[in-house]
N, C-alpha and C. Protein backbone atom coordinates (compact mmCIF):
# COMPACT_ATOMS: atom_id res chain seq x y z
N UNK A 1 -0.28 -20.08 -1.24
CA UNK A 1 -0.60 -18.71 -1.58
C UNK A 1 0.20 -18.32 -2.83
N UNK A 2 -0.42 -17.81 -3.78
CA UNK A 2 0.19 -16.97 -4.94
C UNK A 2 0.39 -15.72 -5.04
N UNK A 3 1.39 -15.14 -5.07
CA UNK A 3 1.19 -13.45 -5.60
C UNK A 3 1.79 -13.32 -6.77
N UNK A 4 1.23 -12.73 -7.45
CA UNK A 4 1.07 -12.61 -9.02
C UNK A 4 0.67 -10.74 -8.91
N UNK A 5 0.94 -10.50 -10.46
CA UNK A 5 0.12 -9.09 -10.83
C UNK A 5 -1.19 -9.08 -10.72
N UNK A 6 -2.03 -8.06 -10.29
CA UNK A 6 -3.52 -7.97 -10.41
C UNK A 6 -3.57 -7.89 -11.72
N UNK A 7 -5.06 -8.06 -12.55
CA UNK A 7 -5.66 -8.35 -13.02
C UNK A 7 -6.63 -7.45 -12.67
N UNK A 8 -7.95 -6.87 -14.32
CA UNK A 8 -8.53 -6.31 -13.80
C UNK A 8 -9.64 -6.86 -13.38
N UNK A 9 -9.64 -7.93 -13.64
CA UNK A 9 -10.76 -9.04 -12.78
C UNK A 9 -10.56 -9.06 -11.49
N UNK A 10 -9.68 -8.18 -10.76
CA UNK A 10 -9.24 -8.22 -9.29
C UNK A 10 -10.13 -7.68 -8.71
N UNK A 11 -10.62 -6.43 -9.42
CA UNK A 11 -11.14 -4.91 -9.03
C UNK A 11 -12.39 -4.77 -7.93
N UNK A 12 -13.02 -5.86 -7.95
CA UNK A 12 -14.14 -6.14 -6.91
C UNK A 12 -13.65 -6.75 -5.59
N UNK A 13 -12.56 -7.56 -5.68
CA UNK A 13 -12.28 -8.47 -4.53
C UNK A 13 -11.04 -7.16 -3.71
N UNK A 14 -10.24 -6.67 -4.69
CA UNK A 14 -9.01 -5.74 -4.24
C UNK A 14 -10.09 -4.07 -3.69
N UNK A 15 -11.39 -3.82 -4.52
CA UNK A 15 -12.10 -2.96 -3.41
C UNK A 15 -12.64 -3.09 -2.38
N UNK A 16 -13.08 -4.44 -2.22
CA UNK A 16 -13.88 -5.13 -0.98
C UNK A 16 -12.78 -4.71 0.30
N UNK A 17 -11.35 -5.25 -0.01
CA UNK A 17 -10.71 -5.72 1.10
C UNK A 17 -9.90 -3.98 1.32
N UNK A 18 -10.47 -2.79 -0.07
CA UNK A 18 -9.81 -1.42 0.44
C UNK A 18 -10.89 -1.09 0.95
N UNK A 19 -12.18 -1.38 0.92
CA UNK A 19 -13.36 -0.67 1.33
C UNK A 19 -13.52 -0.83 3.14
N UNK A 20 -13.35 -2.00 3.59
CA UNK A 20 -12.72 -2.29 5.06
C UNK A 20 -12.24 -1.22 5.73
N UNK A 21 -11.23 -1.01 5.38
CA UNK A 21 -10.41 -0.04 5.38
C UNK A 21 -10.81 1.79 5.61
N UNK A 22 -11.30 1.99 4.59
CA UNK A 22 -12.07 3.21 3.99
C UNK A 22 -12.91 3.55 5.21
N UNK A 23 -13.71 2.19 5.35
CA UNK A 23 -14.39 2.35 6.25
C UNK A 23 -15.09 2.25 7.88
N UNK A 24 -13.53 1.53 8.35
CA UNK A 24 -13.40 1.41 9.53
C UNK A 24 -12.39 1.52 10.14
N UNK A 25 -11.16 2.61 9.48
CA UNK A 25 -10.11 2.41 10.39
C UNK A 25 -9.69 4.22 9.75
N UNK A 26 -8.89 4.49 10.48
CA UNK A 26 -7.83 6.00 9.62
C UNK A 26 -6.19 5.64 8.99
N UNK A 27 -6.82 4.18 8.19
CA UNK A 27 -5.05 4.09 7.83
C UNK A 27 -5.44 4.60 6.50
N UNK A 28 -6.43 4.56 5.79
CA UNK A 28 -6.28 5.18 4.21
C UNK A 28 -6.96 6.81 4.61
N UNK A 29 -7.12 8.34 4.18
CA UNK A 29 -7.50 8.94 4.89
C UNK A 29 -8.92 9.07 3.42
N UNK A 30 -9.05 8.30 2.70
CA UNK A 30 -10.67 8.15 2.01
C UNK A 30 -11.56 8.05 2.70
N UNK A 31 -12.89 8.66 2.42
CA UNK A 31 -13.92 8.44 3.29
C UNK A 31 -15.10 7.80 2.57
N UNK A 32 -14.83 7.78 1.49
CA UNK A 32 -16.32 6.82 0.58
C UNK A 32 -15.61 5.81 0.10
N UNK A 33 -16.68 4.39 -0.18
CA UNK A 33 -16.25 3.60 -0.19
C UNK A 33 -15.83 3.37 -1.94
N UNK A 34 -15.13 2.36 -2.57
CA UNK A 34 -15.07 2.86 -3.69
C UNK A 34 -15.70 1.55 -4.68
N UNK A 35 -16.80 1.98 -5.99
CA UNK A 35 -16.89 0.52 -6.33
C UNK A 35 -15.61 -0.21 -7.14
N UNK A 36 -16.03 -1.07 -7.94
CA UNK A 36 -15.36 -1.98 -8.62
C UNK A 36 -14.33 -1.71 -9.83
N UNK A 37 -15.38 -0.47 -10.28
CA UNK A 37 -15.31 -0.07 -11.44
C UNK A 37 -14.62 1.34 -11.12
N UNK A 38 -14.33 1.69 -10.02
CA UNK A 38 -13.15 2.99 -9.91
C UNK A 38 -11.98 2.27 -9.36
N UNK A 39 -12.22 1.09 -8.94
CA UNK A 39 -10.49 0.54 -8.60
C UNK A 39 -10.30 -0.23 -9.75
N UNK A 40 -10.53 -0.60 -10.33
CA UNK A 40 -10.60 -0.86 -12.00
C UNK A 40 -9.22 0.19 -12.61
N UNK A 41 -9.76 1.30 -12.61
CA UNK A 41 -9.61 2.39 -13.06
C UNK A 41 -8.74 2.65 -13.05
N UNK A 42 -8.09 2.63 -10.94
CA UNK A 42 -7.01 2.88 -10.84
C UNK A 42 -5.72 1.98 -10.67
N UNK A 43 -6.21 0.45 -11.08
CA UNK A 43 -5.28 -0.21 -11.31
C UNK A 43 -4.66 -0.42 -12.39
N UNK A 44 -5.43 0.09 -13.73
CA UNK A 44 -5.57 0.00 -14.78
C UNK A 44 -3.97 1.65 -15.15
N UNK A 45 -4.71 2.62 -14.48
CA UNK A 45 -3.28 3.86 -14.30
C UNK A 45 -2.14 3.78 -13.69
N UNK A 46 -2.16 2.89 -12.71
CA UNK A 46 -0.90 2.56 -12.05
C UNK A 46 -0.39 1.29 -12.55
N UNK A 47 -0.74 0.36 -12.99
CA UNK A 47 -0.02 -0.50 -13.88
C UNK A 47 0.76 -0.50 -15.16
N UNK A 48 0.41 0.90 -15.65
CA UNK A 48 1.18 1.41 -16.75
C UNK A 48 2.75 1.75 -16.07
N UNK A 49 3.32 2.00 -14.83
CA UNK A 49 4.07 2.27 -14.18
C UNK A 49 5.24 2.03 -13.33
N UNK A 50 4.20 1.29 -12.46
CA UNK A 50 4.46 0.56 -11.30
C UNK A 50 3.99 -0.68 -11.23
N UNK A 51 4.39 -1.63 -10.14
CA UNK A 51 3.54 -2.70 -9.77
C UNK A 51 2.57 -2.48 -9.42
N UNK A 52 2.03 -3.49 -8.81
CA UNK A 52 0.41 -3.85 -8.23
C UNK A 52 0.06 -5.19 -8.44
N UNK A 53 0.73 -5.81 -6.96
CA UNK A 53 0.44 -7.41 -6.83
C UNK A 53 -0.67 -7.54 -5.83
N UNK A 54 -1.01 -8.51 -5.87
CA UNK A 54 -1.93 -9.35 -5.06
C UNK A 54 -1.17 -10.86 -4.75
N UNK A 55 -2.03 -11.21 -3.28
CA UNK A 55 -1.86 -13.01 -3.06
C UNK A 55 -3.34 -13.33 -2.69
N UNK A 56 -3.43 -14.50 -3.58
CA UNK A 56 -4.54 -15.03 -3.96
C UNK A 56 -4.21 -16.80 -3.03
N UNK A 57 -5.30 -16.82 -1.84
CA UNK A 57 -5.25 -18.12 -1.72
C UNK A 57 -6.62 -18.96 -2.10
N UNK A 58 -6.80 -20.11 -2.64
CA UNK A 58 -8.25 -20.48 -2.56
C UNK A 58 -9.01 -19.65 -3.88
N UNK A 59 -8.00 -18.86 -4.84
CA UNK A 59 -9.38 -17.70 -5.02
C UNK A 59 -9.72 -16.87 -4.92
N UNK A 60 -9.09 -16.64 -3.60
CA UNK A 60 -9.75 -15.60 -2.73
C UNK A 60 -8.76 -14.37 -2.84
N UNK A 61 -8.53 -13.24 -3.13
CA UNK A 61 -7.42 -12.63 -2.59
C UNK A 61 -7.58 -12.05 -1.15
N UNK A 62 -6.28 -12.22 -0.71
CA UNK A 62 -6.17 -11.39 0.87
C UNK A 62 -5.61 -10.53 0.71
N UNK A 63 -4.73 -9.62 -0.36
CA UNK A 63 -4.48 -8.39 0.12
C UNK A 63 -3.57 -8.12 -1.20
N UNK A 64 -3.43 -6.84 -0.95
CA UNK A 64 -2.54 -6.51 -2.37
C UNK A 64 -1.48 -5.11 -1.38
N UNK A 65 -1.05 -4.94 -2.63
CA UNK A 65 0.43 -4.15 -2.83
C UNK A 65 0.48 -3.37 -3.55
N UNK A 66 0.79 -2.07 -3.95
CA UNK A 66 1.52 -1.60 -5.15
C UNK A 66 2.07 -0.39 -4.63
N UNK A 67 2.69 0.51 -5.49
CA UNK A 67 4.11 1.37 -5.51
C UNK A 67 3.45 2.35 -7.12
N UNK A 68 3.41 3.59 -6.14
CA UNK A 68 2.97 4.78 -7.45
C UNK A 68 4.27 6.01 -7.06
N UNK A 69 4.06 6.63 -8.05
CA UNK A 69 5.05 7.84 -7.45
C UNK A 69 4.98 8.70 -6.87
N UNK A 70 6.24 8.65 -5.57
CA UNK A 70 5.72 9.52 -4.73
C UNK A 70 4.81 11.24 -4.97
N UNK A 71 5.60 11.70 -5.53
CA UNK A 71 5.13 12.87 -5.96
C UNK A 71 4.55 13.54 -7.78
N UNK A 72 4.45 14.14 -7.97
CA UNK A 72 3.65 14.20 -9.78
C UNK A 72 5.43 15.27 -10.11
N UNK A 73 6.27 16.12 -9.51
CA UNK A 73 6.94 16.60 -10.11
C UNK A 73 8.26 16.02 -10.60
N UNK A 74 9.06 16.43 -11.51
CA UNK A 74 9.85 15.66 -12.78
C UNK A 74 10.58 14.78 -11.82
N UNK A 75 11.43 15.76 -10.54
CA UNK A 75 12.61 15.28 -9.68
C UNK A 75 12.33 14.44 -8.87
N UNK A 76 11.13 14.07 -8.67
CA UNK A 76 10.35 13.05 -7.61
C UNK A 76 10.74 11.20 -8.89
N UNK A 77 10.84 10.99 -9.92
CA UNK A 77 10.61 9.97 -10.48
C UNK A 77 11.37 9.05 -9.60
N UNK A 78 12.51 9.55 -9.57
CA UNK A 78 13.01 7.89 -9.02
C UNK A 78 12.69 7.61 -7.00
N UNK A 79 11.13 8.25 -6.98
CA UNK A 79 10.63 7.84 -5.39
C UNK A 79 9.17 7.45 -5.93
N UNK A 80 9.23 6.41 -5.16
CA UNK A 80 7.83 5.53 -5.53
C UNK A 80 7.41 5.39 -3.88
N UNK A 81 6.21 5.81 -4.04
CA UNK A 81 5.36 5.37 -2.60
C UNK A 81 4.56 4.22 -2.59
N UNK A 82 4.45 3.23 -1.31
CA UNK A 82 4.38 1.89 -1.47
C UNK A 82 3.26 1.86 -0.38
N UNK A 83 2.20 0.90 -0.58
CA UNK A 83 0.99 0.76 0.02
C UNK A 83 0.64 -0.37 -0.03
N UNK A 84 -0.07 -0.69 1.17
CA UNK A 84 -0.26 -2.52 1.09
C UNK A 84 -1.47 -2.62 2.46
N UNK A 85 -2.39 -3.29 1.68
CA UNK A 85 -3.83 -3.74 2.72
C UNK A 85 -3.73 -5.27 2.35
N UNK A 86 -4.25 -5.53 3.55
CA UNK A 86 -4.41 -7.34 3.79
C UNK A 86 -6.03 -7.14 4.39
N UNK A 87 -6.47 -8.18 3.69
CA UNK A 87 -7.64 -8.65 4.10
C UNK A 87 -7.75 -8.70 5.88
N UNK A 88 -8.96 -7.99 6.11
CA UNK A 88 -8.50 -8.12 7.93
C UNK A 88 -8.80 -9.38 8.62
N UNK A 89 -9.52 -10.05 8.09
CA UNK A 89 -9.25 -11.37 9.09
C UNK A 89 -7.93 -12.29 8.10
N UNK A 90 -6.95 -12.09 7.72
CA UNK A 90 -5.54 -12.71 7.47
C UNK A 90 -4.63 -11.74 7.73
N UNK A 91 -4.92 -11.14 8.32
CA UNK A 91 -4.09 -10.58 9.06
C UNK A 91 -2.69 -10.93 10.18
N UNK A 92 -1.42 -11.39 9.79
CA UNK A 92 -0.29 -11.63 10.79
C UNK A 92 -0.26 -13.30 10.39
N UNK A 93 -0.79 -13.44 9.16
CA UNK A 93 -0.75 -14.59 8.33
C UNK A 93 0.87 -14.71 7.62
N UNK A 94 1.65 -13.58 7.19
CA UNK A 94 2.66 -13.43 6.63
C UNK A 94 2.36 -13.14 4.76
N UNK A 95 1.14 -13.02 5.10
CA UNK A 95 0.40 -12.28 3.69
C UNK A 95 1.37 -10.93 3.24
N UNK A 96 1.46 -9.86 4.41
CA UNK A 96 1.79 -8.77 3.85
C UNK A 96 3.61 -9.14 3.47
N UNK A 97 4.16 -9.90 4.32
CA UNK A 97 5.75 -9.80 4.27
C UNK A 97 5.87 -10.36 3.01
N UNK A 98 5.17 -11.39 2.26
CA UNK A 98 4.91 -12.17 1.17
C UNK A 98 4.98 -11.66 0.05
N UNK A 99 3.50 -9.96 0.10
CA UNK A 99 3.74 -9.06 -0.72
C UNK A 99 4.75 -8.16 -0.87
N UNK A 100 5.10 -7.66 0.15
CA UNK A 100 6.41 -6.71 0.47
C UNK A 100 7.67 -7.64 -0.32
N UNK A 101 7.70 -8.57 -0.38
CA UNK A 101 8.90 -9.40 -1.21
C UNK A 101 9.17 -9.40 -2.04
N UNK A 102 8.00 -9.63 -3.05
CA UNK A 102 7.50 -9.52 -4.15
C UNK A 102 7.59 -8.63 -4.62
N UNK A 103 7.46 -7.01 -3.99
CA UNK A 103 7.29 -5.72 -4.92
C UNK A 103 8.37 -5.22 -4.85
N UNK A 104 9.17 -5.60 -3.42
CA UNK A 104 10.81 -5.05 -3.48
C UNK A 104 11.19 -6.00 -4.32
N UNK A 105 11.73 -7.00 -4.61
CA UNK A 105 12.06 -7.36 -6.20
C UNK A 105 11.56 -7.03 -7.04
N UNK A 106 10.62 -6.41 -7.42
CA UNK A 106 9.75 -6.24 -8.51
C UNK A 106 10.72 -4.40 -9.01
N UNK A 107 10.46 -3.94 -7.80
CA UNK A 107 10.88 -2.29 -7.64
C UNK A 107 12.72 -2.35 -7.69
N UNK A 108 13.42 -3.60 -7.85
CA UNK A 108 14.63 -3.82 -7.38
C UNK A 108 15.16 -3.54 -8.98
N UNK A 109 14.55 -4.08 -9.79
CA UNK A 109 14.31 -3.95 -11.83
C UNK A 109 14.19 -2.59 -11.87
N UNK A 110 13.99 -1.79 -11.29
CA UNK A 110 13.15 -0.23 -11.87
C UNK A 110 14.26 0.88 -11.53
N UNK A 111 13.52 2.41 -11.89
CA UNK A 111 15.42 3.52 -11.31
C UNK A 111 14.85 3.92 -10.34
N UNK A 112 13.26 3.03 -9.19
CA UNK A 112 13.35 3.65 -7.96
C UNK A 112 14.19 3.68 -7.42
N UNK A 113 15.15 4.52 -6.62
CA UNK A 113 15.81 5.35 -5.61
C UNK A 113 15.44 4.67 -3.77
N UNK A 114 14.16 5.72 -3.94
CA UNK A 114 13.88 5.86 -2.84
C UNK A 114 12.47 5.25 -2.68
N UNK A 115 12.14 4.36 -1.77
CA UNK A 115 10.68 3.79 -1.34
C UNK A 115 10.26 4.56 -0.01
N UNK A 116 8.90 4.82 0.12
CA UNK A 116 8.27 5.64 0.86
C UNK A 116 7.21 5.15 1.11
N UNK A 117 6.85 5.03 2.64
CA UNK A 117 5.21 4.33 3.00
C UNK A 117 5.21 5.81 3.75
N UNK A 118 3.48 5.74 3.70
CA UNK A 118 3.11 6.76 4.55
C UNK A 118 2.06 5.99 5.58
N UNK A 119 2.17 6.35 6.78
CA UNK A 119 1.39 5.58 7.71
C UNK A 119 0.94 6.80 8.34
N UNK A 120 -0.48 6.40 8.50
CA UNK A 120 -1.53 7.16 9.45
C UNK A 120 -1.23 6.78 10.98
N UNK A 121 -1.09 6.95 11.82
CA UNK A 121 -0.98 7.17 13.29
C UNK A 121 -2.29 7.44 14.22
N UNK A 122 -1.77 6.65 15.30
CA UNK A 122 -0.93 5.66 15.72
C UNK A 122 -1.23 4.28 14.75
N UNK A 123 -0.67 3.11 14.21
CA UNK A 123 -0.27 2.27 13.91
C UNK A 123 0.42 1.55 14.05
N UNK A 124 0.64 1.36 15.50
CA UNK A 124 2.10 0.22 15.39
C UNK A 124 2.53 -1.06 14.79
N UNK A 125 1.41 -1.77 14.67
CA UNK A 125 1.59 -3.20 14.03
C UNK A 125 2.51 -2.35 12.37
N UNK A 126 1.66 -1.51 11.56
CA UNK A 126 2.39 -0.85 10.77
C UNK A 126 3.25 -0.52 10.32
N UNK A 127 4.12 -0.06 11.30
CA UNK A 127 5.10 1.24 12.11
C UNK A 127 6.08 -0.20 12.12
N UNK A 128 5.79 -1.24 13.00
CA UNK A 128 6.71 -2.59 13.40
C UNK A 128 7.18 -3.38 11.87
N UNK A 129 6.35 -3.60 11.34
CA UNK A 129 5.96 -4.12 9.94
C UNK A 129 7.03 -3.45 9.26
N UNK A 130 6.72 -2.46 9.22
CA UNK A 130 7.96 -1.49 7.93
C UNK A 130 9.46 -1.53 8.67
N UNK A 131 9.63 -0.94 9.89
CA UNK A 131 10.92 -0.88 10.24
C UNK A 131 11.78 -2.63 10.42
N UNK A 132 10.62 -3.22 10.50
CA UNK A 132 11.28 -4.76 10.26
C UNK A 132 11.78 -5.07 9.02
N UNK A 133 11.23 -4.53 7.76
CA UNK A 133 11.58 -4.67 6.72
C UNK A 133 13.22 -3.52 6.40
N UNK A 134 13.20 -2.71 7.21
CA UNK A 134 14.42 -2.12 7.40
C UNK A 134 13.92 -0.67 6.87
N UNK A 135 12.76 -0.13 6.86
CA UNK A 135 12.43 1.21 7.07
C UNK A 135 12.79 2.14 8.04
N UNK A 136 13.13 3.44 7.52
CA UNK A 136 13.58 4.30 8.94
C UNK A 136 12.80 5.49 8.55
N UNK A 137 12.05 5.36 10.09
CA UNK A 137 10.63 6.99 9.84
C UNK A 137 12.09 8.28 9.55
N UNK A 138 11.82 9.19 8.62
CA UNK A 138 11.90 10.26 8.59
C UNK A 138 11.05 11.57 8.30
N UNK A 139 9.84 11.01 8.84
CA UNK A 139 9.17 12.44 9.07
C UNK A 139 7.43 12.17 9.76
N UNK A 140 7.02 13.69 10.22
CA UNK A 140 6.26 13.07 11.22
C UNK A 140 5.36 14.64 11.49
N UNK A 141 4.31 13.88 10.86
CA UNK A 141 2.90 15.41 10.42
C UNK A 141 2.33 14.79 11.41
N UNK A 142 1.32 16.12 12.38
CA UNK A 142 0.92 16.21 13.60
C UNK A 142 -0.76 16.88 12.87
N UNK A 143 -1.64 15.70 13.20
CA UNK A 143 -3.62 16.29 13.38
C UNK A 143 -3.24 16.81 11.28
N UNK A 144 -2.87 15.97 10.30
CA UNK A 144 -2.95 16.64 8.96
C UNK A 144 -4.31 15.58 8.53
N UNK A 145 -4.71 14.93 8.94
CA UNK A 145 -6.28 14.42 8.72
C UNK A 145 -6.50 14.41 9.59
N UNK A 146 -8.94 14.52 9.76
CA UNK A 146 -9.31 14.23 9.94
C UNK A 146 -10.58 13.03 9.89
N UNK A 147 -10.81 12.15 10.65
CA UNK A 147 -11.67 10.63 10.04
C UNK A 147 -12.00 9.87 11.25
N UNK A 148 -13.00 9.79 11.54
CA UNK A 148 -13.75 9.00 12.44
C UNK A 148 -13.71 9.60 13.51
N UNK A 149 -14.02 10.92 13.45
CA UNK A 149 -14.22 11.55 14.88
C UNK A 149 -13.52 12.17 15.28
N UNK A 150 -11.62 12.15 15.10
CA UNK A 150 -10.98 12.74 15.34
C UNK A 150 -9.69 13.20 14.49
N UNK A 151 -8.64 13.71 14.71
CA UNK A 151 -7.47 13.95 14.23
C UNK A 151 -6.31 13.00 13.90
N UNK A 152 -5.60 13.01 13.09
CA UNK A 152 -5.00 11.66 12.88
C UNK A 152 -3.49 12.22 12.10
N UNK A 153 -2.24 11.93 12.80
CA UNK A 153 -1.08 11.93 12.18
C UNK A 153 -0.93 11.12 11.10
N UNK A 154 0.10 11.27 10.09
CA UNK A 154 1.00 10.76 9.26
C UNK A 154 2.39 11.20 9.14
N UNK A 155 3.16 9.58 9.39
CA UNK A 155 4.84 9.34 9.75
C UNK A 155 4.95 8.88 8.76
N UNK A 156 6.01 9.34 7.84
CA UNK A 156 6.43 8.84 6.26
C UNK A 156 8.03 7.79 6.68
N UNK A 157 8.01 6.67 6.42
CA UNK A 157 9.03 5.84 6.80
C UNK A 157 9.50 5.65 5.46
N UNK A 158 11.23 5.90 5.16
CA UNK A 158 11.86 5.83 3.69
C UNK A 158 12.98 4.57 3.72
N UNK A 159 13.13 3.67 2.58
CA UNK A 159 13.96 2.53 2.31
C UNK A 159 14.36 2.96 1.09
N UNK A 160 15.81 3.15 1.05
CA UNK A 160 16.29 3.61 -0.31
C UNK A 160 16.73 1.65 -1.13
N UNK A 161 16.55 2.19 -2.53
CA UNK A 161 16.81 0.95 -2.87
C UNK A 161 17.69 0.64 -2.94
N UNK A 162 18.45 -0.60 -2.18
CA UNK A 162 19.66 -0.90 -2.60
C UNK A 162 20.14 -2.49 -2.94
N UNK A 163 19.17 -2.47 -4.07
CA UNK A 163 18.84 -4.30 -4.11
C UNK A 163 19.91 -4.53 -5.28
């Protein structure tokens, strides 16, 4: 397996495996699916920035990574929020810990501060995933989306950098 930077030749294979997602679960809270040419777009804006890796086995990618900023105001710069989909059948492959490696060194170079996932709820594989990496939830929104029928929390888990 390779993880490398995306590419915008990614943009079809890295929407396929967000479109999954989009569209069968409440971990992203999007509800349309997106084509090629809008994740294009937005890899193309967040790469001016941040990372945005992928691991590519075969060709194929299984899942990507990247880290935007948490918030748009001045005092937010040094917090970057971190997001990561794996292809669902490689799933518990060690794909995501692979990427997560990769972007915390990557983010270890930069004046992020503070790293921030936001997880939709319930999620535990998620929830397990991050605090293994040494995340600690500090905060915890009750029914702030709705998607697939019902109401859906988000628990923001924070890792300050200290690489």
């Amino acid at each position: 397996m390779n993880i490398r930077r995306a590419i915008l030749t990614d943009s079809a294979q890295i929407a396929e495996i967000y479109n999954y997602y989009i569209l069968n679960t409440h971990h992203t809270f999007e509800t349309e699916p997106l084509s090629a040419e809008e994740m294009k777009e937005r890899i193309v804006e967040n790469m001016e920035n941040y990372p945005f890796l992928v691991a590519e086995f075969e060709g194929e990618l299984q899942g990507y990574v990247y880290a935007t900023q948490f918030k748009l105001r001045q005092a937010y710069k040094h917090s970057a929020e971190v997001s990561i989909y794996v292809r669902n059948q490689a799933k518990q492959k060690g794909i995501g810990s692979a990427l997560y490696k990769n972007l915390l060194e990557e983010l270890a170079e930069t004046d992020v501060h503070a790293i921030i996932a936001g997880i939709s709820l319930p999620n535990e594989a998620s929830v397990k995933f991050h605090e293994k990496l040494g995340y600690e939830k500090v905060a915890h929104f009750k029914e702030v989306g709705y998607k697939l029928g019902r109401w859906v929390d988000v628990g923001f888990w924070e890792m300050l950098n200290r690489f």
